[in-house]
C-alpha atoms as a PDB file:
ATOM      1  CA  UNK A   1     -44.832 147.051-238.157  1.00  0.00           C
ATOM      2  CA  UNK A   2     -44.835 149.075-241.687  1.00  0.00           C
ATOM      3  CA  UNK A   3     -41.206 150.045-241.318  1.00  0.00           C
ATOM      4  CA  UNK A   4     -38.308 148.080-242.163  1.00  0.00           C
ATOM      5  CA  UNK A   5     -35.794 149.923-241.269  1.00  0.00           C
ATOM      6  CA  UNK A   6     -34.952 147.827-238.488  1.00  0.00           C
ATOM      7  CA  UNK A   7     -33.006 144.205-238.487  1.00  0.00           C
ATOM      8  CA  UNK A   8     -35.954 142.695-236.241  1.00  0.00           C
ATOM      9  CA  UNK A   9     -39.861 142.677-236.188  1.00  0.00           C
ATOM     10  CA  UNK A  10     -42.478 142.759-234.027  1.00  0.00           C
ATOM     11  CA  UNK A  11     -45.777 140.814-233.889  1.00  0.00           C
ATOM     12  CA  UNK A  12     -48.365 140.100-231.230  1.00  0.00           C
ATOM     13  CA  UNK A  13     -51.245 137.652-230.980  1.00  0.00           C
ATOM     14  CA  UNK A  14     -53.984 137.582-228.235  1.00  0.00           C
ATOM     15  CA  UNK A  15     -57.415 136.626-227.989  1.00  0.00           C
ATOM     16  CA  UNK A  16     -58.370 140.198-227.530  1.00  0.00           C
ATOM     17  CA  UNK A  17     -57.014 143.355-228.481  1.00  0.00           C
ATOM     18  CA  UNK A  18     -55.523 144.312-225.271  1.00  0.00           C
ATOM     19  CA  UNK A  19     -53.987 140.633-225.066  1.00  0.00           C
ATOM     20  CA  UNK A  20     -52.186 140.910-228.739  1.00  0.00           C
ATOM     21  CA  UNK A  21     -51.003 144.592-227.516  1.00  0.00           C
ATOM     22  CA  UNK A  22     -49.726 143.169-224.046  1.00  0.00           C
ATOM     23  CA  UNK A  23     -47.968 140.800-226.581  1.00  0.00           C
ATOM     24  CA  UNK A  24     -46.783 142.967-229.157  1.00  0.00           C
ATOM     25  CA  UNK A  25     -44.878 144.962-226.337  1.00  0.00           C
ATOM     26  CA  UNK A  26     -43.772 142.077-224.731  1.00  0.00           C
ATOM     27  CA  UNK A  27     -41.958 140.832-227.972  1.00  0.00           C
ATOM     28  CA  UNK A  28     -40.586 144.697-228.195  1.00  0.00           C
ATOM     29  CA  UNK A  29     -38.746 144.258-224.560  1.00  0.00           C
ATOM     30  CA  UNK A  30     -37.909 140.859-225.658  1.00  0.00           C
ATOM     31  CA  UNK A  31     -35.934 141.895-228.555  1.00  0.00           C
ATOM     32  CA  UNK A  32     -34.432 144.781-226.598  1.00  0.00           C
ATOM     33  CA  UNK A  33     -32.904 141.956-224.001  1.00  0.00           C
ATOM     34  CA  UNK A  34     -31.624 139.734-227.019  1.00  0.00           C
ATOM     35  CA  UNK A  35     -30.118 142.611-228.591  1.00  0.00           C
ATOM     36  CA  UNK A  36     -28.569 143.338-225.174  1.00  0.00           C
ATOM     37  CA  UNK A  37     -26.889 140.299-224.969  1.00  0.00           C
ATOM     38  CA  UNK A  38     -26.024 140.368-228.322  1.00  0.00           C
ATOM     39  CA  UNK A  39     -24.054 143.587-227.895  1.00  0.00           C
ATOM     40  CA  UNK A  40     -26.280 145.316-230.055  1.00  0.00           C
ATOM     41  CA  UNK A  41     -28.409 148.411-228.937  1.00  0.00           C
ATOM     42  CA  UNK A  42     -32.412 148.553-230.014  1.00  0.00           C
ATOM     43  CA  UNK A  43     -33.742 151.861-230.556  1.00  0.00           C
ATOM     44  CA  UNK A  44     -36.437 153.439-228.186  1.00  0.00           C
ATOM     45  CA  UNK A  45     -39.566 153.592-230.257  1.00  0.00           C
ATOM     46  CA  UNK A  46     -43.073 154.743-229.813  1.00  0.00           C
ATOM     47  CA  UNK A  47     -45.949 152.780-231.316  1.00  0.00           C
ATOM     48  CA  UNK A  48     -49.242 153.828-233.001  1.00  0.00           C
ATOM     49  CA  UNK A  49     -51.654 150.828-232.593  1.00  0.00           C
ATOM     50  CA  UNK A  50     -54.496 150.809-234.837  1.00  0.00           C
ATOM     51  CA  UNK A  51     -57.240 148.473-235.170  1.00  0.00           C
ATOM     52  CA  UNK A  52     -59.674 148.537-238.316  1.00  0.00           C
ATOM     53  CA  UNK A  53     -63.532 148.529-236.821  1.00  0.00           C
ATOM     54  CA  UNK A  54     -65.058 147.298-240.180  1.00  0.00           C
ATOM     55  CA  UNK A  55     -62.608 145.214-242.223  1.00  0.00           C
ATOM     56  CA  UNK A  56     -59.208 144.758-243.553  1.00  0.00           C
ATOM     57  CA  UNK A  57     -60.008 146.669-247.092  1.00  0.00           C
ATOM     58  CA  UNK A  58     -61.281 149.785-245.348  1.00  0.00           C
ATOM     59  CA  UNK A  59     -58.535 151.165-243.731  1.00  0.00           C
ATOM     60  CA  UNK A  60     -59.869 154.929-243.954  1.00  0.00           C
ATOM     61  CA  UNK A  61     -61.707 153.629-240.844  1.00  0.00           C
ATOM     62  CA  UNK A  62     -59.146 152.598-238.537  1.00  0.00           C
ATOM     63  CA  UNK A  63     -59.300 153.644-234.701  1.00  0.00           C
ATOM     64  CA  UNK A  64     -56.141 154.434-232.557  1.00  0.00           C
ATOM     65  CA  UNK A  65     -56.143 152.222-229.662  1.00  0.00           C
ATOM     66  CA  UNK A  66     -54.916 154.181-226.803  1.00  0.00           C
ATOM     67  CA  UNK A  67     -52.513 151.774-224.460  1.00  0.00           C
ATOM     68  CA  UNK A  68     -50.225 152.444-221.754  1.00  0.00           C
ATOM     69  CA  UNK A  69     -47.542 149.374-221.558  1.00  0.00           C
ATOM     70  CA  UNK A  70     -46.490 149.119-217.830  1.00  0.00           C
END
């Protein structure tokens, strides 16, 4: 996540690209739970996930990865 306006982060890891997204929204409704229970409320956000088709220092080429979390 580029934004850090937030008191948490996100992350996710997969062997794949769909995996690591499955992940990454996983540890999204993860946080939201904790926060629950913590009394504290986490914001509804929507995602843009990119991946880069070529390599980390050309960024100019990065693809939106269209995902549907269900």
């Amino acid at each position: 996540m580029d934004c850090y306006d937030f008191d948490f982060g996100l992350a996710g890891f997969g062997n794949t690209s769909n995996e690591a997204i499955a992940d990454f929204y996983e540890a999204y409704e993860q946080e939201k739970r904790m926060s629950l229970k913590e009394g504290k409320e986490t914001p509804e956000l929507v995602f843009d996930i990119f991946y880069d088709l070529v390599g980390a220092e050309q960024v100019k080429n990065q693809t939106k990865v269209e995902y549907e979390y269900a």
